[in-house]
N, C-alpha and C. Protein backbone atom coordinates (compact mmCIF):
# COMPACT_ATOMS: atom_id res chain seq x y z
N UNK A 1 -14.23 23.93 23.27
CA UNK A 1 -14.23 23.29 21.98
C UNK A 1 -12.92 22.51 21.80
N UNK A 2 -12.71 21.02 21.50
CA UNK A 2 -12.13 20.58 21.05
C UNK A 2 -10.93 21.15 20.17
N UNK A 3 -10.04 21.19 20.10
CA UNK A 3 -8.74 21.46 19.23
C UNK A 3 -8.84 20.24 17.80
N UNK A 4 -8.83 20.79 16.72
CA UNK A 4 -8.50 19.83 15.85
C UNK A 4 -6.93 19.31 15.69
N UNK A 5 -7.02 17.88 15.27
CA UNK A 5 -5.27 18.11 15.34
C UNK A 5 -4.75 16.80 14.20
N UNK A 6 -3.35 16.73 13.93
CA UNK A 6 -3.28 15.60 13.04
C UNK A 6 -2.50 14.27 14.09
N UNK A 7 -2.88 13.17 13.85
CA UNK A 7 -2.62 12.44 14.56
C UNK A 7 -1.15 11.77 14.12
N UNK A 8 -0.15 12.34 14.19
CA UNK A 8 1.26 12.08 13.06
C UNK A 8 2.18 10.89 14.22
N UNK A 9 2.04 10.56 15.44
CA UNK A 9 2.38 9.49 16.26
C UNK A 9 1.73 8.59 15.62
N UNK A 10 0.91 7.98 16.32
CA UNK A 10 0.32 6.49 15.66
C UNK A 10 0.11 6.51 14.20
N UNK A 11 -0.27 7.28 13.44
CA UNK A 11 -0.11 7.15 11.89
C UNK A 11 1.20 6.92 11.50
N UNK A 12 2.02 7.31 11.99
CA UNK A 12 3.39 7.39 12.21
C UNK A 12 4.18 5.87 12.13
N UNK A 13 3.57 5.72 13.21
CA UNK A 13 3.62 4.15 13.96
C UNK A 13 3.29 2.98 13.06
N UNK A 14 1.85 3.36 12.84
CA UNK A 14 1.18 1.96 11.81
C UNK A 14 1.74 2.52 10.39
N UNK A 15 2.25 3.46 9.93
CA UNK A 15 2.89 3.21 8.02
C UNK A 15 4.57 2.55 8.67
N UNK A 16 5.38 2.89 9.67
CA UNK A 16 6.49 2.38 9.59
C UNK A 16 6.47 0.90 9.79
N UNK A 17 5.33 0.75 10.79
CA UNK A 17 5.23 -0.93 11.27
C UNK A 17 4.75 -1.77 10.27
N UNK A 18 3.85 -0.40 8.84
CA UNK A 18 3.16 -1.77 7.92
C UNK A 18 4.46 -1.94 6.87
N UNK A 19 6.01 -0.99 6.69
CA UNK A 19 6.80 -1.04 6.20
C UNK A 19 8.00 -1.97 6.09
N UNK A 20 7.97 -2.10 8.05
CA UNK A 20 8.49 -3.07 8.48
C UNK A 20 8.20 -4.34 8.44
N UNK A 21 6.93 -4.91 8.35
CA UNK A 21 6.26 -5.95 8.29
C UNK A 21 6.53 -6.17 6.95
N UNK A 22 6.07 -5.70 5.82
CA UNK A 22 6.40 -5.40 4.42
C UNK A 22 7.59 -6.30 4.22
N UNK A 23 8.78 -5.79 4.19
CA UNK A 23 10.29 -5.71 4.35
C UNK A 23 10.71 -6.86 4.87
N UNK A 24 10.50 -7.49 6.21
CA UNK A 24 10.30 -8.28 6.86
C UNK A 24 10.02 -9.72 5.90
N UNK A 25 8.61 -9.45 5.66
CA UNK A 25 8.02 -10.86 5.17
C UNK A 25 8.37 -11.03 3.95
N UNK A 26 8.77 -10.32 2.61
CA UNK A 26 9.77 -10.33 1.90
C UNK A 26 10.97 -11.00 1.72
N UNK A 27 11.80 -10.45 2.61
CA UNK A 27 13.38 -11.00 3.35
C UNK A 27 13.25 -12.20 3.54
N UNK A 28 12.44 -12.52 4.02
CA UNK A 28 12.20 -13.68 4.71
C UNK A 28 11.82 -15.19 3.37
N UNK A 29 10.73 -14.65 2.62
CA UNK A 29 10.24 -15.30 1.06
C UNK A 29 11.99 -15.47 0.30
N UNK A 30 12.71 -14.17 0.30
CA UNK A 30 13.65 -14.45 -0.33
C UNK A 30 15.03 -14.95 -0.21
N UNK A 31 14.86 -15.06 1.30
CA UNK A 31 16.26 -16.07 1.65
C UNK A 31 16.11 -17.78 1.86
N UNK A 32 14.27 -17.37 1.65
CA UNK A 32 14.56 -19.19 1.74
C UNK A 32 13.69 -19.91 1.05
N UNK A 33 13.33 -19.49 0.31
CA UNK A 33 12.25 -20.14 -0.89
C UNK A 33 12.76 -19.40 -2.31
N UNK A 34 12.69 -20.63 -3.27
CA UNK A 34 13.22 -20.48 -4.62
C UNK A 34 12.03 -19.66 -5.66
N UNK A 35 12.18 -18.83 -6.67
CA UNK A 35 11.52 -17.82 -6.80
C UNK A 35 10.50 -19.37 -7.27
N UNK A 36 9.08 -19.36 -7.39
CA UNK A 36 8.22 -20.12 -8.22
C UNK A 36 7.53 -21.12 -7.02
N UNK A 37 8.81 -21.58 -5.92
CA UNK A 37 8.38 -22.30 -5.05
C UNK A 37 6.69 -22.10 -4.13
N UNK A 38 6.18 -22.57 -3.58
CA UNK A 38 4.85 -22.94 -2.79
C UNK A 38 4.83 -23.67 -1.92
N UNK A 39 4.36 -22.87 -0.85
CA UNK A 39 4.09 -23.33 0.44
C UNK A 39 2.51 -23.14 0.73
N UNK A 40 1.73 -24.20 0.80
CA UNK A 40 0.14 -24.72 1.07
C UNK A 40 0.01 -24.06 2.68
N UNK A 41 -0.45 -23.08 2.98
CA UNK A 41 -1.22 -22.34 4.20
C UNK A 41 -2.35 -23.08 4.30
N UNK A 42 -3.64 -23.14 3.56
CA UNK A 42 -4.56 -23.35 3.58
C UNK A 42 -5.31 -24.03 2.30
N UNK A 43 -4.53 -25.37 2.24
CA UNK A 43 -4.85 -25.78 1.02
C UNK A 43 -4.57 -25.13 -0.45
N UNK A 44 -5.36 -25.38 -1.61
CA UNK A 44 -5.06 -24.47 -2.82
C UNK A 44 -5.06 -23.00 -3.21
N UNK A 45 -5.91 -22.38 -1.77
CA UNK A 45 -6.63 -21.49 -1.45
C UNK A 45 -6.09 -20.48 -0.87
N UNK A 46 -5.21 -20.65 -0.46
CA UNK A 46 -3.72 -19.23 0.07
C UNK A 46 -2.52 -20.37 0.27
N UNK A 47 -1.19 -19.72 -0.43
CA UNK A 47 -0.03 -20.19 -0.22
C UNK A 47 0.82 -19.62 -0.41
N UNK A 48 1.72 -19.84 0.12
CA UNK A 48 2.72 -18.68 0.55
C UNK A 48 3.64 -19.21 -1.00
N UNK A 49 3.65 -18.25 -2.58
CA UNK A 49 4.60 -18.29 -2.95
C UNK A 49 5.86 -17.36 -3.87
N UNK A 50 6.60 -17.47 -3.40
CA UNK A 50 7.63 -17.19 -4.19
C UNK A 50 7.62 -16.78 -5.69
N UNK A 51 7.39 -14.79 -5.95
CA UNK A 51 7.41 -14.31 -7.03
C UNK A 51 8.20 -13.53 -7.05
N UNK A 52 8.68 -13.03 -8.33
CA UNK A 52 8.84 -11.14 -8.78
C UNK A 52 8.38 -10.50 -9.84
N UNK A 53 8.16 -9.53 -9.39
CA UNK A 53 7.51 -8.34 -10.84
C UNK A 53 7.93 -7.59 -10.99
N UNK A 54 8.43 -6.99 -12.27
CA UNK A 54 9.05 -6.27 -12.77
C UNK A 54 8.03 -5.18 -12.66
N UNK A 55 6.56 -5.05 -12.68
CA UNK A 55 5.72 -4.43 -13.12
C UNK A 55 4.78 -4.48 -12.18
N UNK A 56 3.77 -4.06 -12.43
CA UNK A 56 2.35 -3.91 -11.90
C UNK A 56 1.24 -5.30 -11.51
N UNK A 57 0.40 -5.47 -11.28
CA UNK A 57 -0.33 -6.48 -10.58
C UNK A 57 -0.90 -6.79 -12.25
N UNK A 58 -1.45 -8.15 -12.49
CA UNK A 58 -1.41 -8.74 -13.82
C UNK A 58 -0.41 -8.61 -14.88
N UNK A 59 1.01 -8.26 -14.08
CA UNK A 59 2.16 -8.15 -15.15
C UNK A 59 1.99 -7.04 -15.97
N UNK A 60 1.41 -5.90 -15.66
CA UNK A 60 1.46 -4.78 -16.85
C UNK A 60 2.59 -4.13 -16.30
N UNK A 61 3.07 -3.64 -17.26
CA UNK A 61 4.16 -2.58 -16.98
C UNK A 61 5.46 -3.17 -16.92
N UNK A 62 5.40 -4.03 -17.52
CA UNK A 62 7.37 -4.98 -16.87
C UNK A 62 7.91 -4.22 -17.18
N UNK A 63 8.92 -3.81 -16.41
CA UNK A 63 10.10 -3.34 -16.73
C UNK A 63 10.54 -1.50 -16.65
N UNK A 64 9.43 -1.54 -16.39
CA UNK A 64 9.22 0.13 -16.30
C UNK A 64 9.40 1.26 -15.47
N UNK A 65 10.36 0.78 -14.95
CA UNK A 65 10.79 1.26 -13.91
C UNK A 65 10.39 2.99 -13.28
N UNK A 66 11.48 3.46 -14.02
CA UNK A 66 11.52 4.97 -14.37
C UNK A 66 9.64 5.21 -14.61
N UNK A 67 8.98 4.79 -14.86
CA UNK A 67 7.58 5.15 -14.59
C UNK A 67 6.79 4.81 -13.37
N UNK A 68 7.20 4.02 -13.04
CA UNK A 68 6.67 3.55 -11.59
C UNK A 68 7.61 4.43 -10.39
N UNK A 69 8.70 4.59 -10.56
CA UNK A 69 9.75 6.00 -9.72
C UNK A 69 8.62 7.44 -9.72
N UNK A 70 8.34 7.80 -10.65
CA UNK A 70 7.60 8.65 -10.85
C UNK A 70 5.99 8.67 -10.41
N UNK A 71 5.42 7.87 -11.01
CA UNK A 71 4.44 7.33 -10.09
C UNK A 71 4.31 7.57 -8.80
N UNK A 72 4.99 6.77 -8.11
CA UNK A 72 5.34 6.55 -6.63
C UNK A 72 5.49 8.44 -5.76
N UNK A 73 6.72 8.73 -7.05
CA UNK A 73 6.60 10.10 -6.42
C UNK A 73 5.57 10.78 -5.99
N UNK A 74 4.71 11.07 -7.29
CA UNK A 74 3.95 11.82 -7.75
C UNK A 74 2.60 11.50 -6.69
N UNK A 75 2.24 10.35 -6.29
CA UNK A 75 1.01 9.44 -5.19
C UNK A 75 1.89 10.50 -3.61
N UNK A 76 3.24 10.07 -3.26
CA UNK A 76 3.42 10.71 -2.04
C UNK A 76 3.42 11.92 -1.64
N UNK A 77 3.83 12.82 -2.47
CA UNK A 77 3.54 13.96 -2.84
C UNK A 77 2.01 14.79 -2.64
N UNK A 78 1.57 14.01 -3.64
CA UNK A 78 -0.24 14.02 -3.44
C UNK A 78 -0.73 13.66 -1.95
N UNK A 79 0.09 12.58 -1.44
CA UNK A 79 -0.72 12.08 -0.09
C UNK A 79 -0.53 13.21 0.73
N UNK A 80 1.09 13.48 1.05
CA UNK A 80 1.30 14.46 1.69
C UNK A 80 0.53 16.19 1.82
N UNK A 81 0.43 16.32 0.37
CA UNK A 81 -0.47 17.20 0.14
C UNK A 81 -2.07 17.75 1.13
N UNK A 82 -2.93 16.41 0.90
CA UNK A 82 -4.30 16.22 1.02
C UNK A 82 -3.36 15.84 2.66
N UNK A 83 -2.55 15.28 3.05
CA UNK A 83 -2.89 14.96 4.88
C UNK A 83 -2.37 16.34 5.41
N UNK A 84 -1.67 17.36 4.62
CA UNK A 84 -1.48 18.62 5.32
C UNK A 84 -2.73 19.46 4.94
N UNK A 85 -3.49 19.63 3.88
CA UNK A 85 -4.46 20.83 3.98
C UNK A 85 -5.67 20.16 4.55
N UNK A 86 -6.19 18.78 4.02
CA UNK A 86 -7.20 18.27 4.12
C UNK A 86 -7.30 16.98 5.84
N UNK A 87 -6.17 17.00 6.05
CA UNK A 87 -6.80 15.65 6.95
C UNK A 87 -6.84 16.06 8.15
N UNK A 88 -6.34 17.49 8.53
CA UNK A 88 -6.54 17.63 10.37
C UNK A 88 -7.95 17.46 11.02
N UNK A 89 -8.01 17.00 12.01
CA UNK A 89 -9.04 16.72 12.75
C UNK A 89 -10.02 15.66 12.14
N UNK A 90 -9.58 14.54 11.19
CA UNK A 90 -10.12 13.58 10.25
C UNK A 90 -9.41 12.24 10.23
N UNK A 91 -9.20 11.54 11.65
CA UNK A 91 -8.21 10.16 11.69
C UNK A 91 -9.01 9.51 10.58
N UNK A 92 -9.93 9.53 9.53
CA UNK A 92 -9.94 7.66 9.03
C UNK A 92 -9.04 8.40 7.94
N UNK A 93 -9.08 9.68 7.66
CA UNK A 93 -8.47 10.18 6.13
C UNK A 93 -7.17 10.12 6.44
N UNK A 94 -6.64 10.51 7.77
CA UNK A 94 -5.09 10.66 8.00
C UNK A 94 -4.75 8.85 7.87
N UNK A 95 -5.47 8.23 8.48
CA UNK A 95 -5.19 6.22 8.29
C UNK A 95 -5.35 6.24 7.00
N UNK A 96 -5.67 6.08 6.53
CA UNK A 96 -6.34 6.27 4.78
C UNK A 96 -4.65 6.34 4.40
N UNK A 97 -4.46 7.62 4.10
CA UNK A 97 -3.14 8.39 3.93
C UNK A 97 -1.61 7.05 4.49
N UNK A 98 -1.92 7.16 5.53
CA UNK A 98 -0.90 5.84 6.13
C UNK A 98 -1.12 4.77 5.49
N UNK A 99 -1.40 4.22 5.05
CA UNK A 99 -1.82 2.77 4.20
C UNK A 99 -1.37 2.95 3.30
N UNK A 100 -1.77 4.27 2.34
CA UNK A 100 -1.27 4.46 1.16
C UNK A 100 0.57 4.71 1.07
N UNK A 101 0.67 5.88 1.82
CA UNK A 101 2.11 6.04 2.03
C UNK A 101 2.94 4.53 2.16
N UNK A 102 2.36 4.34 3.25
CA UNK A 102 3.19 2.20 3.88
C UNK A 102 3.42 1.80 2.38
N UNK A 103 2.44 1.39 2.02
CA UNK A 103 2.23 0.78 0.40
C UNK A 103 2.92 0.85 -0.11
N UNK A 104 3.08 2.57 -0.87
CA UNK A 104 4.21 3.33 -1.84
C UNK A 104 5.62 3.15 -1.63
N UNK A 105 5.83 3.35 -0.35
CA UNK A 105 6.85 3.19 0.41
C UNK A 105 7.84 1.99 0.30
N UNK A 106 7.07 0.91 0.73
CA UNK A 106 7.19 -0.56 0.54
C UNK A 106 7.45 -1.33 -0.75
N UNK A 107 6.78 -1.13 -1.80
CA UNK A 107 7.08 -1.15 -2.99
C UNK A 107 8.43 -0.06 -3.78
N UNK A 108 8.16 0.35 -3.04
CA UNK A 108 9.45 1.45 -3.89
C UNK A 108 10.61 1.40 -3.16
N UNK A 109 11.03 0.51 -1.94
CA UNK A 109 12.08 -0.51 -1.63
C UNK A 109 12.83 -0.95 -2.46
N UNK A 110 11.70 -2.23 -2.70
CA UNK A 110 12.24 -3.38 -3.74
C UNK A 110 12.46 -2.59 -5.49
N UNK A 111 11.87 -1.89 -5.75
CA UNK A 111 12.15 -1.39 -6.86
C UNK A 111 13.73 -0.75 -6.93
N UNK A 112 14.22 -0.14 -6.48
CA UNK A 112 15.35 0.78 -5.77
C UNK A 112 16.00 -0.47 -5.49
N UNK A 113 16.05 -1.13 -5.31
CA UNK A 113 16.73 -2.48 -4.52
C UNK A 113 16.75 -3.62 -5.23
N UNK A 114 16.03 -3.95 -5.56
CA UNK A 114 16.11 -5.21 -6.68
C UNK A 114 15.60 -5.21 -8.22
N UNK A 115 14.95 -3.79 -8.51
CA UNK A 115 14.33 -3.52 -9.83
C UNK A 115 13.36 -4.11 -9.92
N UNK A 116 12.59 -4.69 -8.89
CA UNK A 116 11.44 -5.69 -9.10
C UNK A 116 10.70 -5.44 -8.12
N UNK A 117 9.22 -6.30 -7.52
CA UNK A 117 8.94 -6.29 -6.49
C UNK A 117 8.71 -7.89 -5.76
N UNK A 118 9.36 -8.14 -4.68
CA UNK A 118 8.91 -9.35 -4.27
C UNK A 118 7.57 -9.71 -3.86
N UNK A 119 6.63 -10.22 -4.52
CA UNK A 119 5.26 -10.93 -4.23
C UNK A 119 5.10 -11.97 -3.77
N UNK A 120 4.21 -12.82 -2.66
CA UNK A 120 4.18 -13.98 -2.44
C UNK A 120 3.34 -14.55 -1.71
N UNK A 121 2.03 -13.46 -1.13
CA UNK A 121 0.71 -13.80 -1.21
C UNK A 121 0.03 -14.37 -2.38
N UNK A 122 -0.43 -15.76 -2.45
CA UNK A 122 -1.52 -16.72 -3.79
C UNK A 122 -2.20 -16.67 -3.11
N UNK A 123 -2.95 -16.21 -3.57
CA UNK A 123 -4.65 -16.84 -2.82
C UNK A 123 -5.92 -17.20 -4.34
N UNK A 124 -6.27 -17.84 -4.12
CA UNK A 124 -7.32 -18.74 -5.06
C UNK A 124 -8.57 -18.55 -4.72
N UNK A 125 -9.40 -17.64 -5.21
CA UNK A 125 -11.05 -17.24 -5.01
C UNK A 125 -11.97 -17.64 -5.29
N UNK A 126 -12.67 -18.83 -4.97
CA UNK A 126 -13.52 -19.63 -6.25
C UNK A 126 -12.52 -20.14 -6.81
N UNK A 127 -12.56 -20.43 -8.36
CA UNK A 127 -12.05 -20.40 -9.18
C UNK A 127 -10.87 -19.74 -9.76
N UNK A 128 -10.74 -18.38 -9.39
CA UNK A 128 -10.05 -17.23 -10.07
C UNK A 128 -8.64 -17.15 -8.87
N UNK A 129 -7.42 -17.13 -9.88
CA UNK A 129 -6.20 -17.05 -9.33
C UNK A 129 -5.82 -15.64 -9.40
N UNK A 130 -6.02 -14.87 -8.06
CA UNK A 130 -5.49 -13.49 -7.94
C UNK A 130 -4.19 -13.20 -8.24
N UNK A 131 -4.04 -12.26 -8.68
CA UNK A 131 -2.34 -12.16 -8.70
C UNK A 131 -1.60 -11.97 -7.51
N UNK A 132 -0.45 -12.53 -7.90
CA UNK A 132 0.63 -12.83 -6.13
C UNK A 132 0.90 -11.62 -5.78
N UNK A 133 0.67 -11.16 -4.26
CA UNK A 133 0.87 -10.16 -4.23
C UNK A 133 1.67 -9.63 -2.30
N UNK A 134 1.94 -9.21 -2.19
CA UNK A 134 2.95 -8.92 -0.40
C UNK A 134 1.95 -8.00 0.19
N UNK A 135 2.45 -7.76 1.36
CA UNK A 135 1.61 -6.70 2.70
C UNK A 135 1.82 -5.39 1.80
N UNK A 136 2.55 -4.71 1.12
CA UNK A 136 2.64 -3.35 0.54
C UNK A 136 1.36 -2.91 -0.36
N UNK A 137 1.21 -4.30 -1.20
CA UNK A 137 0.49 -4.44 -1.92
C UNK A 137 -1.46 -4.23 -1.68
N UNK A 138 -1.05 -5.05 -0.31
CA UNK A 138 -2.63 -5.21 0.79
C UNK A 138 -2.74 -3.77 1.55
N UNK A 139 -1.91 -3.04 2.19
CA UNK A 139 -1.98 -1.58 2.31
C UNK A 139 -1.80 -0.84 1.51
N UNK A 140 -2.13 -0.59 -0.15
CA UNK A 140 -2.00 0.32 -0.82
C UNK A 140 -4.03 -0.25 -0.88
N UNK A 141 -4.48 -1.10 -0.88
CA UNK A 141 -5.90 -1.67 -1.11
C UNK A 141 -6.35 -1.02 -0.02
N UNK A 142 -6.16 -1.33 0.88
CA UNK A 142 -6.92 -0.97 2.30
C UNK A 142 -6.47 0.88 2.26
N UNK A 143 -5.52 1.49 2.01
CA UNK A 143 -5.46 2.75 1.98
C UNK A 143 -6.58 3.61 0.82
N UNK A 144 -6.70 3.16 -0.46
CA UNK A 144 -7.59 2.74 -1.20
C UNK A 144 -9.12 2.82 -0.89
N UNK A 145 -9.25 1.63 -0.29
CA UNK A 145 -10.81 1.90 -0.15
C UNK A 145 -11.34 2.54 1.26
N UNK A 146 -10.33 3.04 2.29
CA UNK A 146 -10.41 3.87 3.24
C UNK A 146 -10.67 5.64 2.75
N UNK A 147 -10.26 5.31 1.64
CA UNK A 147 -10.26 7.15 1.15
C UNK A 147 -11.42 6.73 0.54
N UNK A 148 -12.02 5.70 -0.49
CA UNK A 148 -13.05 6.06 -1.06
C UNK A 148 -14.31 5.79 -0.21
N UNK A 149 -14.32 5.10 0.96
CA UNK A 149 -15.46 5.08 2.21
C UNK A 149 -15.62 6.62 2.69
N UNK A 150 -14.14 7.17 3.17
CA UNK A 150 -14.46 8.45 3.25
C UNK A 150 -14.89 9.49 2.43
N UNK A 151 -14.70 9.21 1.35
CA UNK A 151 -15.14 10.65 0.70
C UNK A 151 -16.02 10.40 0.21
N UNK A 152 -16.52 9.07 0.27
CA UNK A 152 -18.32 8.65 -0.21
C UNK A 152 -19.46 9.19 0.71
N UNK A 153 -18.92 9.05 1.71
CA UNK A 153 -19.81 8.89 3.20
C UNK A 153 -19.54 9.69 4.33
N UNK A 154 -18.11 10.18 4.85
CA UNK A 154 -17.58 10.84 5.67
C UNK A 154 -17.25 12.46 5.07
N UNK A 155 -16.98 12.62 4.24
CA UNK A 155 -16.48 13.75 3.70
C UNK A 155 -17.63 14.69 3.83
N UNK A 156 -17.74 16.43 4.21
CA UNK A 156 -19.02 17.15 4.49
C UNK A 156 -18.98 17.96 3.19
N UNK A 157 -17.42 18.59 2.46
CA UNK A 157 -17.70 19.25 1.93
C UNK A 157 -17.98 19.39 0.42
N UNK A 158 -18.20 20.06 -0.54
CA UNK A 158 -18.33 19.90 -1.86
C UNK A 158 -17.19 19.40 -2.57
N UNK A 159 -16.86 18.83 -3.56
CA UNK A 159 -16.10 18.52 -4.00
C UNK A 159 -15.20 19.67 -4.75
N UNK A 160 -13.67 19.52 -4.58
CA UNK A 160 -12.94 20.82 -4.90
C UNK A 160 -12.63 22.01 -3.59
N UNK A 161 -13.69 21.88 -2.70
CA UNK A 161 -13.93 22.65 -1.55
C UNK A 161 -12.65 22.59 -0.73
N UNK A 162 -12.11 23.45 -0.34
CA UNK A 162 -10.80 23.21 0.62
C UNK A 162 -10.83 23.33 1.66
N UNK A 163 -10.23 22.58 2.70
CA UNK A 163 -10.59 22.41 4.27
C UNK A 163 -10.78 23.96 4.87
N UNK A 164 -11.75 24.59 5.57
CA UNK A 164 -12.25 25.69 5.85
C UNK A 164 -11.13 26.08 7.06
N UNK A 165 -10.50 24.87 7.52
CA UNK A 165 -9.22 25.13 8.95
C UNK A 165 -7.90 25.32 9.20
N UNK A 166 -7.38 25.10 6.94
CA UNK A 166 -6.24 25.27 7.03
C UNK A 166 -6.49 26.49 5.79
């Protein structure tokens, strides 16, 4: 029989590399583009520009720091939680978990660091102007709907039920 196990190398790997990347493309928005500035990728339709938020995605929360500190805590904490009782022998939940962590992580940089967060993914959908948003932002989504694929579809046990292995 197989050994169950947690996969803490490459999960390891892909939250520091999506941190680094994070961090990276950031640094990069902010040493050389003026906050507001735009750079056309692909027409009107993705462009690389130059934001900050004090707050949350549609500007809620400006300024709120000390709640989003907490927040942040309170999500890693939780992640950590569910990838020690719940995720052994379960890579999409332990990836799941990594996305989210990267995310939290990444954002709570710039908060700690500049009181803000640097954004600078535009992308234009149809019609509808998404809010600007960085790679931290895109792995807290993808960590996101990796947990809710799993526990829609992958997950065996009842809800509340605690992993039968730890």
């Amino acid at each position: 029989m197989k050994k169950k196990s947690y996969r803490l190398v490459p999960v390891g790997i892909m939250t520091l590399g999506i941190i680094g990347l994070d961090q990276l493309t950031k640094q990069l928005v902010k040493r050389n583009m003026e906050i507001g500035e735009s750079i056309e990728v692909f027409g009107e339709y993705l462009k690389i520009t130059s934001h900050r938020n004090e707050g949350a995605a549609w500007g809620i929360m400006q300024g709120q720091m000390v709640f989003f500190y907490i927040v942040t805590a309170f999500v890693l904490a939780a992640m950590a939680y569910i990838y020690y009782k719940e995720a052994k022998g379960k890579p999409m939940l332990q990836f799941g978990i990594g996305f989210l962590v990267a995310g939290a992580i990444g954002n709570l940089i710039d908060r700690v660091i500049y009181q803000k967060v640097i954004d600078f993914v535009d992308v234009l959908i149809i019609n509808y102007s998404f809010p600007i948003f960085n790679v931290a932002d895109a792995s807290l989504t993808v960590g996101v709907a990796t947990l809710i694929i799993y526990f829609l579809f992958f997950d065996k046990k009842k809800p509340g039920e605690l992993n039968a292995d730890n």
